[in-house]
N, C-alpha and C. Protein backbone atom coordinates (compact mmCIF):
# COMPACT_ATOMS: atom_id res chain seq x y z
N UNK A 1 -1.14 23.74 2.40
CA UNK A 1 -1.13 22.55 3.24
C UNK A 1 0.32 22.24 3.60
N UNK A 2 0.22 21.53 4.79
CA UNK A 2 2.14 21.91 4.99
C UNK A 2 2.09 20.21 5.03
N UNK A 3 3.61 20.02 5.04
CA UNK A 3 4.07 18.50 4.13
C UNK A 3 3.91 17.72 5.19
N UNK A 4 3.58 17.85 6.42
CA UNK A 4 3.09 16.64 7.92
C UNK A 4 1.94 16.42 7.51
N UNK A 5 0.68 17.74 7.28
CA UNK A 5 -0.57 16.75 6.93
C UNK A 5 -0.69 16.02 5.63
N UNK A 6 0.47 16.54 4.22
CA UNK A 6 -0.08 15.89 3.35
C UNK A 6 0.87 14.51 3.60
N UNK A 7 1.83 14.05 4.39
CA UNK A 7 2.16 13.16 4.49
C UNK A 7 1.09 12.28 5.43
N UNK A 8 0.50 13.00 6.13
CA UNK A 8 -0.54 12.56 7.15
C UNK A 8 -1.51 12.13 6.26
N UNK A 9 -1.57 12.14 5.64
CA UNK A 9 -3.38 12.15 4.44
C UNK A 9 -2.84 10.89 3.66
N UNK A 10 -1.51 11.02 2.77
CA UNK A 10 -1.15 10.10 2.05
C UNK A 10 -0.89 8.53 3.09
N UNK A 11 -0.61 8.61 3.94
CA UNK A 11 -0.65 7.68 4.86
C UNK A 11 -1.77 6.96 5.29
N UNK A 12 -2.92 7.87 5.75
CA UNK A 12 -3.69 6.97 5.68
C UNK A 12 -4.68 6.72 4.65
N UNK A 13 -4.32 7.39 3.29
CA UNK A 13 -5.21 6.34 1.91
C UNK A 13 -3.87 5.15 1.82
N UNK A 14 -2.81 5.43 2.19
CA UNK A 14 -2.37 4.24 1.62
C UNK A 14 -2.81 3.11 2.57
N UNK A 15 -2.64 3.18 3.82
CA UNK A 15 -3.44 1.79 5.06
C UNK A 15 -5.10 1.40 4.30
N UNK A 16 -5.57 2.63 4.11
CA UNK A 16 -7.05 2.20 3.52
C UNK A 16 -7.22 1.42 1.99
N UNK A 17 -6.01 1.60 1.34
CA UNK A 17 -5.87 1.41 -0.05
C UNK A 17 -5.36 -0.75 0.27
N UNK A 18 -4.61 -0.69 1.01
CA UNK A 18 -3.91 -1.81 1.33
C UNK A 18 -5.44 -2.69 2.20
N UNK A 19 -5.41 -2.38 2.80
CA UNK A 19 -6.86 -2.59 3.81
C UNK A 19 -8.13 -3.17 3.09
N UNK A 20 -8.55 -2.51 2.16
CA UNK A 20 -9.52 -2.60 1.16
C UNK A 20 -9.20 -3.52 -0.08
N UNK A 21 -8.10 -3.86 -0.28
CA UNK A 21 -7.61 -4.48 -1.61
C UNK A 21 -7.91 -6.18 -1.58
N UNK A 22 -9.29 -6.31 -2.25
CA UNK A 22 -9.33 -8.22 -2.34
C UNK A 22 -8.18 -9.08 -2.52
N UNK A 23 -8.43 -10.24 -2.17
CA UNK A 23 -7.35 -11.00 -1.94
C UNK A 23 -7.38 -12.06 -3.36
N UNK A 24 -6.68 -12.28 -4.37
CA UNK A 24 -6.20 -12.32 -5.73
C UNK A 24 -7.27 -13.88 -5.61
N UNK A 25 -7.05 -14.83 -4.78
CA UNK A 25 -8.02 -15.92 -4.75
C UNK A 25 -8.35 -16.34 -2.63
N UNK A 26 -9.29 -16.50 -2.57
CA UNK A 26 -9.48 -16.87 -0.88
C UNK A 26 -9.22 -18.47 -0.89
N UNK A 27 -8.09 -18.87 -0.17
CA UNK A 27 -8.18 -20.22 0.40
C UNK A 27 -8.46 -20.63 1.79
N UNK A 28 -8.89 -19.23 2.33
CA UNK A 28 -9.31 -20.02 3.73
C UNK A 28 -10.43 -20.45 3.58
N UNK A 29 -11.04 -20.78 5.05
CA UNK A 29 -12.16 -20.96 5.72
C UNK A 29 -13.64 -19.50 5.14
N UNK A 30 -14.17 -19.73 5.14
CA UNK A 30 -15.33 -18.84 5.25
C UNK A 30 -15.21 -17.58 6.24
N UNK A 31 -15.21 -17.95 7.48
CA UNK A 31 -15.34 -17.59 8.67
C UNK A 31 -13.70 -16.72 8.76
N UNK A 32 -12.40 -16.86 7.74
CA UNK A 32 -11.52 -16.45 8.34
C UNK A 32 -11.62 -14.87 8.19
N UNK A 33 -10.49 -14.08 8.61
CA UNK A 33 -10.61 -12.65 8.97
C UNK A 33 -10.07 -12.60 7.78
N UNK A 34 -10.12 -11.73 6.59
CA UNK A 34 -9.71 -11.58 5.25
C UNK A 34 -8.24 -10.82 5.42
N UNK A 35 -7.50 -10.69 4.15
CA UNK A 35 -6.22 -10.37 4.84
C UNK A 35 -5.88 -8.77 4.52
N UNK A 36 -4.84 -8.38 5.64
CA UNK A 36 -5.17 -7.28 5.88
C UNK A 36 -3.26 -6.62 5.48
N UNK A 37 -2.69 -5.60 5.28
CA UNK A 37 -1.66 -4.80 5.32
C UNK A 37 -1.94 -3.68 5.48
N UNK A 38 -0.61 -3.01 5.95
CA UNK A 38 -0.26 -1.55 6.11
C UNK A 38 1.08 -0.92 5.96
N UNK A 39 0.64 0.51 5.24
CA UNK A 39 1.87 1.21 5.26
C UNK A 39 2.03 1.82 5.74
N UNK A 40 2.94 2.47 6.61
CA UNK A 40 3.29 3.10 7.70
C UNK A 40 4.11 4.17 6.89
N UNK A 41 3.64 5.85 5.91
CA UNK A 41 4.29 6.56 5.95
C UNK A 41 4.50 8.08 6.37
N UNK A 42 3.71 7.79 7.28
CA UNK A 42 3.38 9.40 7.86
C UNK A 42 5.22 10.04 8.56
N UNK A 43 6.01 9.44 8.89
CA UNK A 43 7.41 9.75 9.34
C UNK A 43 7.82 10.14 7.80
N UNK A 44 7.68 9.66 6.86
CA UNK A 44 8.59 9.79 5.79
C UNK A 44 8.24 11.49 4.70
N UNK A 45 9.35 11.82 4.46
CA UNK A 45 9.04 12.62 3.70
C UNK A 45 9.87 12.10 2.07
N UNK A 46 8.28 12.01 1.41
CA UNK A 46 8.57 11.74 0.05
C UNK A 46 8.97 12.45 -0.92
N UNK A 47 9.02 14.09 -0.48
CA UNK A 47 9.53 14.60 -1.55
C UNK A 47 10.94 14.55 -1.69
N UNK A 48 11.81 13.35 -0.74
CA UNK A 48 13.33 13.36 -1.11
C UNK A 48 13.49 12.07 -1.72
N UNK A 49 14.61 11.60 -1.87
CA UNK A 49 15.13 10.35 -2.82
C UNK A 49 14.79 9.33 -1.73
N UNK A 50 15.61 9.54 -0.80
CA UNK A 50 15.42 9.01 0.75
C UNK A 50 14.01 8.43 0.94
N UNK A 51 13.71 9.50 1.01
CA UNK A 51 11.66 9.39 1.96
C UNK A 51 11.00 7.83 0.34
N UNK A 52 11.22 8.27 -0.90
CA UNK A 52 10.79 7.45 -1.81
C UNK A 52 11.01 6.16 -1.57
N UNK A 53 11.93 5.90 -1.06
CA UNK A 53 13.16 4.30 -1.43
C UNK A 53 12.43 3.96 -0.29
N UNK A 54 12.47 4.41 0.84
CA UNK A 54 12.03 3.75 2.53
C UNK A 54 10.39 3.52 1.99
N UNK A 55 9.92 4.40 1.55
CA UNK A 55 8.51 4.11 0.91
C UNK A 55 7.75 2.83 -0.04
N UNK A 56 8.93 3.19 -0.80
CA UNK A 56 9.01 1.87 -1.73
C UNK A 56 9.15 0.44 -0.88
N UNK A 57 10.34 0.89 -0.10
CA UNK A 57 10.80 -0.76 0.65
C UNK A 57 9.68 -1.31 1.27
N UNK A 58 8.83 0.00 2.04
CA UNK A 58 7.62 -0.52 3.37
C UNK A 58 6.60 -0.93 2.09
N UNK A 59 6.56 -0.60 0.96
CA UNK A 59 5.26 -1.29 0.28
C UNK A 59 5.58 -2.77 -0.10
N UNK A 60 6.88 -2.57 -0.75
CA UNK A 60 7.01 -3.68 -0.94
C UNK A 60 7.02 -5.28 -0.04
N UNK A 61 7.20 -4.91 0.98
CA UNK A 61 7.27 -5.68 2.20
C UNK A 61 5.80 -5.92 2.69
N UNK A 62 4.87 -5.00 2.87
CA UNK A 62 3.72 -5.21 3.32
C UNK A 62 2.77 -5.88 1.62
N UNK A 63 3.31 -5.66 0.42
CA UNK A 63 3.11 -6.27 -0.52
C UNK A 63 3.11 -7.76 -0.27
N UNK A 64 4.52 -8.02 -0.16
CA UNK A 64 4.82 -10.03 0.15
C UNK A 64 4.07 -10.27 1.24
N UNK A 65 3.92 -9.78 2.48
CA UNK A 65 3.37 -10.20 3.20
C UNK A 65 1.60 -10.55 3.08
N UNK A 66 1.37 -9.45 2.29
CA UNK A 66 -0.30 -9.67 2.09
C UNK A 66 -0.60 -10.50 1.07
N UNK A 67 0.47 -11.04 -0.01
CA UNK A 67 0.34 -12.20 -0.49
C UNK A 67 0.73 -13.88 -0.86
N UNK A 68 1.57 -13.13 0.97
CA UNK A 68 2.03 -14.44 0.84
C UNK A 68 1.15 -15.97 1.23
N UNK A 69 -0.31 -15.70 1.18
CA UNK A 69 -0.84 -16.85 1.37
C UNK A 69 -1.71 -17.34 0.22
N UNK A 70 -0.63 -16.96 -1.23
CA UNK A 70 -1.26 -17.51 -2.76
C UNK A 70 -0.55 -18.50 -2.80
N UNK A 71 -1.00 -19.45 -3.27
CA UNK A 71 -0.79 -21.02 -3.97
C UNK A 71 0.69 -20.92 -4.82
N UNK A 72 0.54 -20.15 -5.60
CA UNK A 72 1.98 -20.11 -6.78
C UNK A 72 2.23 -18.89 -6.85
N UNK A 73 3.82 -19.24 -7.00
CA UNK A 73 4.55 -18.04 -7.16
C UNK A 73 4.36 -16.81 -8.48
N UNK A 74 3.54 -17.21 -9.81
CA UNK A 74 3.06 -16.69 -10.42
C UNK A 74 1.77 -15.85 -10.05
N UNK A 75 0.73 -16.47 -8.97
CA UNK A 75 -0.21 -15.92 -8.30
C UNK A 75 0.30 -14.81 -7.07
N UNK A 76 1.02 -14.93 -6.39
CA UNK A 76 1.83 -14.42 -5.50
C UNK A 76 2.98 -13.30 -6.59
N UNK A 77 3.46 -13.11 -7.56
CA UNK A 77 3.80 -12.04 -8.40
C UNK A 77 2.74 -11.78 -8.80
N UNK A 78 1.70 -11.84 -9.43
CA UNK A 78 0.61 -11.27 -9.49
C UNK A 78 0.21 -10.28 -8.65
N UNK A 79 -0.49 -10.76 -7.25
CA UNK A 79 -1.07 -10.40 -6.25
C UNK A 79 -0.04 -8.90 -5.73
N UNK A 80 0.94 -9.25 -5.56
CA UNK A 80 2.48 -8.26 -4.91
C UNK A 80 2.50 -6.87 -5.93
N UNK A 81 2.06 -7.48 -7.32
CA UNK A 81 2.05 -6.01 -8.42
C UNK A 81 0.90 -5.41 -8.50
N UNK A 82 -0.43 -6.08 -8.57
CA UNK A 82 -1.07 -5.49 -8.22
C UNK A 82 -1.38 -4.33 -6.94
N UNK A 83 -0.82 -4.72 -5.68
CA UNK A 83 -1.23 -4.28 -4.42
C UNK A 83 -0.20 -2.66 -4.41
N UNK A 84 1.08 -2.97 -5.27
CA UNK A 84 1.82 -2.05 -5.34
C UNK A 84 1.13 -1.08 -6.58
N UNK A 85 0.67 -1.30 -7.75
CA UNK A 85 -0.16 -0.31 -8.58
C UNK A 85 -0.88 0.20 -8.05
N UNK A 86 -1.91 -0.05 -7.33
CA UNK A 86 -3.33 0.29 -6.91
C UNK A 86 -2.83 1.27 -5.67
N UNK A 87 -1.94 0.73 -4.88
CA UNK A 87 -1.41 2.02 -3.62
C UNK A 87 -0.72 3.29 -3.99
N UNK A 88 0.22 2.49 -5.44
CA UNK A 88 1.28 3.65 -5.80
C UNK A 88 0.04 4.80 -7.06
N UNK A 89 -0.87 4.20 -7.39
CA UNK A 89 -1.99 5.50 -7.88
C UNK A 89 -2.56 6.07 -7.13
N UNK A 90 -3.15 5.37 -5.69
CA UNK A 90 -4.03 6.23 -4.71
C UNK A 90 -3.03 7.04 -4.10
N UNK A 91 -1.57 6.92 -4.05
CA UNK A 91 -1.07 7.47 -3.24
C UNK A 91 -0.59 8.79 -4.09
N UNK A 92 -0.17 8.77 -5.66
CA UNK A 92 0.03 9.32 -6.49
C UNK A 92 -1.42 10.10 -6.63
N UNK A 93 -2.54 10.33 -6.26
CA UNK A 93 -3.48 10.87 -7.09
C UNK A 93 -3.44 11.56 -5.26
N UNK A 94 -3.44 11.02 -4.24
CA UNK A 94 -3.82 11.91 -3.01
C UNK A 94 -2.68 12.98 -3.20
N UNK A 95 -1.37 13.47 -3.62
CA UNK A 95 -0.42 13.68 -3.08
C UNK A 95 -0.78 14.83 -4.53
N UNK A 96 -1.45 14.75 -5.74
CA UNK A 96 -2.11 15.79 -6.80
C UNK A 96 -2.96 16.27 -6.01
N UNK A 97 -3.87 15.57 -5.37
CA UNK A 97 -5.00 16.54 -4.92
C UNK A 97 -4.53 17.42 -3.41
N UNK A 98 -3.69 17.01 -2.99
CA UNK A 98 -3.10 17.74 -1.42
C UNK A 98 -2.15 18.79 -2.66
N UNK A 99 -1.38 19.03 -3.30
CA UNK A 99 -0.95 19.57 -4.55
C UNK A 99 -1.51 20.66 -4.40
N UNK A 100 -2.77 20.34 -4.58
CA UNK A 100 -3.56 21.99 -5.34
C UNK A 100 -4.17 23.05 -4.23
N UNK A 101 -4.67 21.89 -3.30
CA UNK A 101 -5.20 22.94 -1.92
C UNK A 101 -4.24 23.84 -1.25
């Protein structure tokens, strides 16, 4: 597998990983659109120091942003570590299984 599609693959479990991830408590409306992030790393190549850090930064950023509509800042560190575990395993377990093929 050459490193565009497995960057291509890891890219989009991570949008789907971010996409899919409940929101720590709902304070909207019923009716609102639930909340949504993305990581954008199909440009990056992670197997350098470089490609990691820019990786890291875009999670972390689409992290605060997807929780920034928790009540407390303890809920909101919560929410931000979670969203970063759960992407940094799906993204860690796609990047084993693109690995072996």
């Amino acid at each position: 597998m050459t490193l565009t599609k497995l960057t291509a693959r890891i890219a989009s479990l991570a949008t789907l990983a971010l996409a899919a991830l409940p929101a720590a408590s709902l304070t909207t409306a019923a009716y609102a659109q639930p909340p949504h992030a993305s990581v954008q790393i199909a440009d990056l190549n992670l197997a350098t120091a470089s490609g990691r850090t820019a990786y890291q930064h875009r999670l972390d950023f689409a992290a605060r942003r997807f929780c920034s509509g928790e009540r407390t800042l303890n809920i909101q560190a919560a929410c931000r570590a979670g969203v970063r575990a759960e992407v940094n395993a799906k993204v860690a377990a796609n990047v084993q299984f693109a690995s072996r093929s």
